[in-house]
Protein backbone atom coordinates (compact mmCIF):
# COMPACT_ATOMS: atom_id res chain seq x y z
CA UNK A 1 -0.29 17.72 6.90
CA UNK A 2 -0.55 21.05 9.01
CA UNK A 3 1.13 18.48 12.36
CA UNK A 4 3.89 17.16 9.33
CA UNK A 5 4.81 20.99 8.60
CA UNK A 6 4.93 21.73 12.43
CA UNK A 7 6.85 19.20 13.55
CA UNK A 8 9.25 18.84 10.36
CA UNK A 9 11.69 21.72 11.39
CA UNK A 10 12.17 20.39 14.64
CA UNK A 11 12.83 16.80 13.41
CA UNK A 12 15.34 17.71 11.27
CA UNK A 13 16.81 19.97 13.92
CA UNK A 14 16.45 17.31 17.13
CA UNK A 15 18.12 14.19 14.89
CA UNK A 16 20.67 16.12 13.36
CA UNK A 17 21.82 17.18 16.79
CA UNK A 18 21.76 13.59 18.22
CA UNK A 19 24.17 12.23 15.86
CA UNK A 20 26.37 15.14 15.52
CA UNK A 21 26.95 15.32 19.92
CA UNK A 22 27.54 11.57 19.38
CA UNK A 23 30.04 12.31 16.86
CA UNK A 24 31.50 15.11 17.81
CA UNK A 25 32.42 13.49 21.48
CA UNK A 26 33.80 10.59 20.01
CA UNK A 27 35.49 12.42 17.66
CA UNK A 28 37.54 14.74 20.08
CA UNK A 29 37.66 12.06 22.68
CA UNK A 30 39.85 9.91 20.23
CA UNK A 31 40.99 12.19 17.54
CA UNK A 32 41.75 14.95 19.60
CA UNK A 33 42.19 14.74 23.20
CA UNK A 34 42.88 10.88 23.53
CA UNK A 35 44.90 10.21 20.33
CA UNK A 36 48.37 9.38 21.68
CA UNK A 37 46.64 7.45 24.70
CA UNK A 38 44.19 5.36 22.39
CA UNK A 39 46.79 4.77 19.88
CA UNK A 40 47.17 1.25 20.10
CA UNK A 41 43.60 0.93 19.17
CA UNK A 42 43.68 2.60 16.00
CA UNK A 43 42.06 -0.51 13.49
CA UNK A 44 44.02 1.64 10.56
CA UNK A 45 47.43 3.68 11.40
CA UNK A 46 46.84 6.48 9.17
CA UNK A 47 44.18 9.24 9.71
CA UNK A 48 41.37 10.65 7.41
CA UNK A 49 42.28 13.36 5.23
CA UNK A 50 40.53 17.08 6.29
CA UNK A 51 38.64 16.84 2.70
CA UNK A 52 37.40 13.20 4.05
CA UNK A 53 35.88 14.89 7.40
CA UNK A 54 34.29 17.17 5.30
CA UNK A 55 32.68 15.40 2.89
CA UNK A 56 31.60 12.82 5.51
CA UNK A 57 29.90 15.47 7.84
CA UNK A 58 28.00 17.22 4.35
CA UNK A 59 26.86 13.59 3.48
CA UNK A 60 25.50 12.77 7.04
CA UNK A 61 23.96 16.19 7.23
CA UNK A 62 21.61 15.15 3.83
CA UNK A 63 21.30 11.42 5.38
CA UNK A 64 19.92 12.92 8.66
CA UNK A 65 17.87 15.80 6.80
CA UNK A 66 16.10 12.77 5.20
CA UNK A 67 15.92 10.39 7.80
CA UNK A 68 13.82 13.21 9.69
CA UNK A 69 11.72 13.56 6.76
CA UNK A 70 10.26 9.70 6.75
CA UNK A 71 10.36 9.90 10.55
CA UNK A 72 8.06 12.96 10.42
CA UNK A 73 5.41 11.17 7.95
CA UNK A 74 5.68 8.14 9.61
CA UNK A 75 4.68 9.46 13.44
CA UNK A 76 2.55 11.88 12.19
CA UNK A 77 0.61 11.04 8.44
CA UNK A 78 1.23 7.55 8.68
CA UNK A 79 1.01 7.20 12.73
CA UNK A 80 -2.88 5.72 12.53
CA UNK A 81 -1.41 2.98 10.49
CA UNK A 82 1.20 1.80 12.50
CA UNK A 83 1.23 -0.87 15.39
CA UNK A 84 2.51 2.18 17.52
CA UNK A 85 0.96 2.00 21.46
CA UNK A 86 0.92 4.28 24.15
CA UNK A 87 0.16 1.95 27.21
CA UNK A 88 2.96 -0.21 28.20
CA UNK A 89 0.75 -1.98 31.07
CA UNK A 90 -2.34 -3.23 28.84
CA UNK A 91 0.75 -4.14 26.24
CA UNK A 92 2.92 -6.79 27.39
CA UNK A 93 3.98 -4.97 30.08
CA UNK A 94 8.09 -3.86 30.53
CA UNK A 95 8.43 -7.29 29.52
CA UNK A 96 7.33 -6.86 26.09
CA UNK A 97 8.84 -3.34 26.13
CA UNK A 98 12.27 -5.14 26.16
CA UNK A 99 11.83 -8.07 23.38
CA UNK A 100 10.20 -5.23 21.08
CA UNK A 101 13.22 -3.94 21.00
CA UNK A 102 15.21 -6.91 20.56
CA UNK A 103 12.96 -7.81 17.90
CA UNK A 104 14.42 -4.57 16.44
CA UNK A 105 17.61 -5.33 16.27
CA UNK A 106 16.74 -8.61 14.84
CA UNK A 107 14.98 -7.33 12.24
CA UNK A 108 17.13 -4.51 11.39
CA UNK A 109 20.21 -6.57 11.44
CA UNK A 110 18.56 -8.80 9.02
CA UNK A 111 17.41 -5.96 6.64
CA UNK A 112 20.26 -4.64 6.63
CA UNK A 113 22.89 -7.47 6.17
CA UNK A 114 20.48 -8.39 2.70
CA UNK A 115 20.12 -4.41 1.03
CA UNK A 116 24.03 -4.06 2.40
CA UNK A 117 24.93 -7.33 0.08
CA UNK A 118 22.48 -6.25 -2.66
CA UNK A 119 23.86 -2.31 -3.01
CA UNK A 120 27.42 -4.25 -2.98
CA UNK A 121 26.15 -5.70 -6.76
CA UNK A 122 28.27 -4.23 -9.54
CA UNK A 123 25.40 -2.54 -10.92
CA UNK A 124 24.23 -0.98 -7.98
CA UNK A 125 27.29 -0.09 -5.77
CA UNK A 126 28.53 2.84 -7.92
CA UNK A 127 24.77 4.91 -7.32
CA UNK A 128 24.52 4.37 -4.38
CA UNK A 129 27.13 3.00 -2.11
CA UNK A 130 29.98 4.14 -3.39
CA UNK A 131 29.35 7.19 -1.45
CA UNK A 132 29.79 5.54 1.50
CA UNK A 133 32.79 3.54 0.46
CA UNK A 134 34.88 6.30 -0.09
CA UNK A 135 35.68 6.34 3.26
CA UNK A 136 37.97 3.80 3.28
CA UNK A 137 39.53 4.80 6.67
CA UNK A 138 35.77 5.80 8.57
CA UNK A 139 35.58 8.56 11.15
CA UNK A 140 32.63 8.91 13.57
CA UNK A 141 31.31 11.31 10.66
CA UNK A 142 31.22 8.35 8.37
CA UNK A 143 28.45 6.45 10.54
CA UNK A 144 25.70 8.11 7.91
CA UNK A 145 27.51 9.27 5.07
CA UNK A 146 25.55 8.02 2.75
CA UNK A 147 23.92 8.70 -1.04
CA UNK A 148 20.34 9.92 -0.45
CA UNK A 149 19.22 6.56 -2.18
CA UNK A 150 21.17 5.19 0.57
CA UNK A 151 20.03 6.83 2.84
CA UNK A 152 15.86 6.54 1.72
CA UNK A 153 16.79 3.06 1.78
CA UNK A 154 18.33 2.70 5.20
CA UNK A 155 15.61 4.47 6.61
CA UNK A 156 12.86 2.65 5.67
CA UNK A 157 13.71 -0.03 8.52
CA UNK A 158 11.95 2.39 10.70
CA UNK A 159 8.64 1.94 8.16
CA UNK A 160 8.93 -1.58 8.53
CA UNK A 161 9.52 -1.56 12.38
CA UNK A 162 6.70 1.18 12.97
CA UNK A 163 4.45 -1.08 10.60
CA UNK A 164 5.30 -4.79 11.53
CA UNK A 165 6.11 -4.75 15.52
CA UNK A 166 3.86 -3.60 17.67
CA UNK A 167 5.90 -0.75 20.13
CA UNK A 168 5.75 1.64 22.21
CA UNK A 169 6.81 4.98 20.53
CA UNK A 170 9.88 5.31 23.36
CA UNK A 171 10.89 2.16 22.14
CA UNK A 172 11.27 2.87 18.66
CA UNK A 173 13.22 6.39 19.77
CA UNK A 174 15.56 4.55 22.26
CA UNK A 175 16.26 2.17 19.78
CA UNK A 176 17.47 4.53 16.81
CA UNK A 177 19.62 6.50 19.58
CA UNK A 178 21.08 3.05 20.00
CA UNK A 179 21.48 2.57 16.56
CA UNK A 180 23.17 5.93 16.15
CA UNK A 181 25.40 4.83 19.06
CA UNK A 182 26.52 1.47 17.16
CA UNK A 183 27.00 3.40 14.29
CA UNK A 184 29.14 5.44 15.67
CA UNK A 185 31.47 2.91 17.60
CA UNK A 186 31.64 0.90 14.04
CA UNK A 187 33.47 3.81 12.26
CA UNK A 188 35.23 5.04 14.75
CA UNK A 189 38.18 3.82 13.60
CA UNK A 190 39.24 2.84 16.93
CA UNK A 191 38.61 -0.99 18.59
CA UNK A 192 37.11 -0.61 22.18
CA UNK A 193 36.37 -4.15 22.85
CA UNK A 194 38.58 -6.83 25.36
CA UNK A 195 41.05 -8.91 24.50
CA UNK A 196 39.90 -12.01 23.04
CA UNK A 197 36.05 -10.78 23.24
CA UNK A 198 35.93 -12.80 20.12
CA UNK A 199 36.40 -15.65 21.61
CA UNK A 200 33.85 -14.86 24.59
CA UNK A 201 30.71 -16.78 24.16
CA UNK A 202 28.35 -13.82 23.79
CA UNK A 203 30.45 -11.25 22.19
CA UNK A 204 31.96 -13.18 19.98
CA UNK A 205 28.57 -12.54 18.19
CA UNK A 206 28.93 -9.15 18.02
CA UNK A 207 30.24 -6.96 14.98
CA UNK A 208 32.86 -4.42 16.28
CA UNK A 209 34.87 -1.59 15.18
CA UNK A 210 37.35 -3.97 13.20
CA UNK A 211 34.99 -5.57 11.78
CA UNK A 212 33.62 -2.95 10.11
CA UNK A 213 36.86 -1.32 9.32
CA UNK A 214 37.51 -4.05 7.37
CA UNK A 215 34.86 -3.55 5.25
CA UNK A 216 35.48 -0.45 4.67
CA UNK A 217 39.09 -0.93 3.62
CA UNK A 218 38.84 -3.72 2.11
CA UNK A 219 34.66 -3.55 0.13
CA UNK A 220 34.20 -7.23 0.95
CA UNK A 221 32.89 -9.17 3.66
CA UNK A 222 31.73 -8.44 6.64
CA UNK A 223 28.30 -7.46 5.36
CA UNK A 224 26.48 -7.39 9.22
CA UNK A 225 25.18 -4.38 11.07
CA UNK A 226 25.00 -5.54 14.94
CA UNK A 227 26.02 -9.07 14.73
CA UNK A 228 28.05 -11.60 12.56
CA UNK A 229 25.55 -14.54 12.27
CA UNK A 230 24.04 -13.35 8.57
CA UNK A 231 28.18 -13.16 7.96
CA UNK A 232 29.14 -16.39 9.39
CA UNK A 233 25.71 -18.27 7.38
CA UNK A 234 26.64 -17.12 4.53
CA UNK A 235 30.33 -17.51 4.36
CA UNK A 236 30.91 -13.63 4.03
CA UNK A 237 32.87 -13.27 7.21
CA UNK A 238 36.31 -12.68 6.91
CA UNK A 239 38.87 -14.89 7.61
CA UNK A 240 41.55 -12.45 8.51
CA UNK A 241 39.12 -11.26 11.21
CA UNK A 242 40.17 -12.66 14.56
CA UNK A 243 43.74 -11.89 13.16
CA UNK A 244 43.14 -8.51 13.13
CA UNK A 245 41.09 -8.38 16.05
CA UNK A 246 44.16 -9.80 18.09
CA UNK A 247 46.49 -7.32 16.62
CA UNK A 248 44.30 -4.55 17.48
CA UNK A 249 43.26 -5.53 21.31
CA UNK A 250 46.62 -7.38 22.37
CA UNK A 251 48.88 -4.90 24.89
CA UNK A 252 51.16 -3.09 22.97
């Protein structure tokens, strides 16, 4: 407990300030300094209100305070429990070092397709996802504006990562900066894709920017975090998609 209280302050300090440089670049690289240049890549032509930015950056704030929390317990109380290693070489090797984190994004894609679907349930989306939804036009500070129920439940990916794959602990941290990353890129309102990278025969795989925009304009479909295949099983990807994806990325 005395290594949770040391370490706590820091957490919530050190991930705070990884998602809020990630933000805040992308933010004044498109909304600022690049707006007229990028303009043709805007997914929606209108621009978040100031009280949106605002209410998306207090959100995050709480969703980041908490995701340091259950990050705190789980490499520290929790750690001796975990399938956590420190030596890559008697551990698969670099080799392994790489599908671990594949098997990441698997898994997390997977987790988060189903409790994405599930909080979208009449009786559930109001307490916790509405939140979320009320961005309707995301910014970069939309990534992790969530309800704290949201944002406990979001989190506990890394519980069942830290507990179910065996990793090394730089894996599980590279993989979350990637996942802020991703995050980031999905709201930022703003398609930075090719041309016809739907079509491609690995990227057309991929979730992008308009993707997720969609959901967030229109609350259905596109479910997927990473990549489209939960969508495309289930019959939840949108058909308007590639439509819009063509509008977006075609020279203006």
């Amino acid at each position: 407990m005395d290594e949770f209280l040391r370490i706590l302050p820091k957490a919530v300090w050190q991930i705070n300030t990884r998602y809020f440089l990630t933000a805040t670049v992308a933010f004044l690289v498109f909304y600022v300094f690049f707006r007229a240049a990028m303009s043709r890549r805007k997914i929606q032509t209108a621009f978040p209100k100031t009280s949106d930015y605002r209410r998306e950056v207090f959100y995050s704030i709480l969703s980041m305070s908490i995701f340091a929390v259950v990050a705190t317990v789980m490499f520290t109380v929790l750690k001796p429990y975990t399938l956590l290693y420190k030596d890559i070489a008697t551990n698969g090797g670099w080799l392994y070092y790489g599908i671990s984190m594949l098997l990441m994004l698997l898994v997390h894609d997977t987790y988060f397709y189903w409790t994405h679907r599930a909080m979208h349930h009449p009786k559930l989306y109001r307490y916790i996802h509405l939140v979320h939804h009320r961005s309707t036009n995301p910014s970069p500070w939309a990534a992790y504006s969530f309800h704290p129920l949201e944002s406990l439940l979001e989190i506990m990916i890394l519980v069942i990562i830290m507990c179910c794959i065996p990793a090394h602990y730089t894996a599980v941290i590279f993989f979350f900066l990637f996942q802020i990353l991703y995050n980031v890129y999905g709201h930022l309102g703003y398609e930075l894709m090719p041309k016809n990278a739907h079509k491609h025969p690995v990227l057309k795989w991929i979730n992008t920017s308009v993707s997720h925009n969609q959901h967030h304009q229109y609350t259905e479909g596109n479910f997927g975090l990473y990549l489209n295949i939960w969508d495309k099983l289930m019959g939840t990807y949108r058909a308007d998609y590639e439509q819009d994806f063509d509008r977006i990325t075609n020279e203006k």
